[in-house]
Protein backbone atom coordinates (compact mmCIF):
# COMPACT_ATOMS: atom_id res chain seq x y z
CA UNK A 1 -23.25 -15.42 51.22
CA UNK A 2 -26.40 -15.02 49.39
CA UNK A 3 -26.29 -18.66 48.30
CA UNK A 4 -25.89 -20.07 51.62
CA UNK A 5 -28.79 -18.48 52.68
CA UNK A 6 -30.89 -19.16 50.07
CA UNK A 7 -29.61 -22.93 50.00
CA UNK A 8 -30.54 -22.96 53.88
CA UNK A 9 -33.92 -21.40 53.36
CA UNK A 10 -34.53 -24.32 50.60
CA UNK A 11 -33.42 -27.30 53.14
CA UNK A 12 -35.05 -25.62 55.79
CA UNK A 13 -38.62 -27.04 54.19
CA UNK A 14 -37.40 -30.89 54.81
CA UNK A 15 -37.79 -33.06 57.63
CA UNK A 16 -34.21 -32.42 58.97
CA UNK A 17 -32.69 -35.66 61.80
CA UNK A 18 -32.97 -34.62 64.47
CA UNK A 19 -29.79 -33.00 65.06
CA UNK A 20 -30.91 -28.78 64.22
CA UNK A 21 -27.10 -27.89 63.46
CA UNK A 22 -27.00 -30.71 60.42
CA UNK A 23 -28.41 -29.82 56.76
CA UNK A 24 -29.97 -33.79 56.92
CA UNK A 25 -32.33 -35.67 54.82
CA UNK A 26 -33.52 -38.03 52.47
CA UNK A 27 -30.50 -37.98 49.21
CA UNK A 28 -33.46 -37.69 46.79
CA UNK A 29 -34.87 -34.17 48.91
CA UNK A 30 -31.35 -32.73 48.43
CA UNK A 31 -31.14 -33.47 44.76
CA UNK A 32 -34.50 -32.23 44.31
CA UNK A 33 -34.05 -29.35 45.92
CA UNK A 34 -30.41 -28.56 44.56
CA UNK A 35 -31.71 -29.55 41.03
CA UNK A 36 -34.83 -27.10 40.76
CA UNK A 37 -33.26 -24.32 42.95
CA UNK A 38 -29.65 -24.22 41.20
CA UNK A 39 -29.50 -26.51 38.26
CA UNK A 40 -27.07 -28.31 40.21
CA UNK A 41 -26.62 -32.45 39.34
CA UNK A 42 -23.80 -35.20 40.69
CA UNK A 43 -20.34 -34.93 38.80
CA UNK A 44 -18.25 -36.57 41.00
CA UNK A 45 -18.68 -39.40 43.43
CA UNK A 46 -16.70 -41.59 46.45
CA UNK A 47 -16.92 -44.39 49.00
CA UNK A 48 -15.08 -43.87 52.03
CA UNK A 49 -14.06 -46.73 54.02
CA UNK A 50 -16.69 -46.06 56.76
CA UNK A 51 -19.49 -46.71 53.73
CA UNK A 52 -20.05 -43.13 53.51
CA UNK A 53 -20.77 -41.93 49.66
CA UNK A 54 -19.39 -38.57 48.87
CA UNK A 55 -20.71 -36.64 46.03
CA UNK A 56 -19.98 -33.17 44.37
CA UNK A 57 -22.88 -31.68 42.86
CA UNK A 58 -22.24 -29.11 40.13
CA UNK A 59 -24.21 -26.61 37.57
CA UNK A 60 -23.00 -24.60 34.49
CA UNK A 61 -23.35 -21.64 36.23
CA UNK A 62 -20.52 -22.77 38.42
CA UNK A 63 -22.69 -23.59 41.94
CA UNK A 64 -21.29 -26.45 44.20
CA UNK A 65 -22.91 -28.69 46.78
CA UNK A 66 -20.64 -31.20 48.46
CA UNK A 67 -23.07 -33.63 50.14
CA UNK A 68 -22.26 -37.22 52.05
CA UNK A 69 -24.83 -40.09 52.12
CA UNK A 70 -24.19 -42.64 55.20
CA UNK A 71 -24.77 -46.02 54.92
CA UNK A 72 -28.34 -45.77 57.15
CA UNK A 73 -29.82 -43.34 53.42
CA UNK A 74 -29.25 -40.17 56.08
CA UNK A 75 -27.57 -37.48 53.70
CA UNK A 76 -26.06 -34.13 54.79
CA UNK A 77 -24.70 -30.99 53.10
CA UNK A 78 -21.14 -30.85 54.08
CA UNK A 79 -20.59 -27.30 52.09
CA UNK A 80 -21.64 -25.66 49.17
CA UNK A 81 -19.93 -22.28 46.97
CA UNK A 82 -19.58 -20.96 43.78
CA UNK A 83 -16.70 -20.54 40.83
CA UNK A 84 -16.79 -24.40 40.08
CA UNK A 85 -14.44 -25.41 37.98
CA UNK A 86 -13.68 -29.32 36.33
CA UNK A 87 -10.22 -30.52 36.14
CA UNK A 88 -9.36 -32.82 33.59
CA UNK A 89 -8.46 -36.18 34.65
CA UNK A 90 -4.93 -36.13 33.23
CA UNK A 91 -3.93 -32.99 34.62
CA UNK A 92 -5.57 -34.47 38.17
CA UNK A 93 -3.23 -37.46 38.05
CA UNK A 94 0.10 -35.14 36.97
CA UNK A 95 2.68 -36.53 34.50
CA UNK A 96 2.56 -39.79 33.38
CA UNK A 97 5.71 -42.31 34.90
């Protein structure tokens, strides 16, 4: 709980869109901000069909920022938690055929 305040109190300093209810802004202000604040960095990345990028942002300490980047640069915090933990790709994919 104490991390999703403190994450909120560290977006709340950027120029949000103008939609109040979104976390919103520039991709580089949320890496900045998730880098300095909780040592967080990209680990995993997507493109949804819509053009959307999807990236997980992790740290050592086990913080998580799940963030989405639409095609107009607009990026938004989607959710963000603790107790992060890799999976290898192997065990991802399951048995091999």
């Amino acid at each position: 709980m104490l991390r999703k305040l403190t994450l909120a109190a560290v977006l709340a300093l950027f120029p949000f869109a103008a939609n109040a209810q979104s976390m919103c802004t520039e991709r580089t202000d949320i890496l900045k901000a998730l880098g300095t604040k909780y040592s967080e960095a990209p680990v995993a990345m997507g493109l949804a069909a819509n053009g959307t990028v999807l990236e997980v942002l992790a740290s050592k300490d086990g913080t998580w920022t799940i963030i989405f980047t639409r095609p107009n640069g607009m990026s938004c915090v989607l959710a963000a938690g603790q107790s992060w933990e890799s999976i290898e790709k192997t065990a991802a994919l399951g048995p091999k055929a």
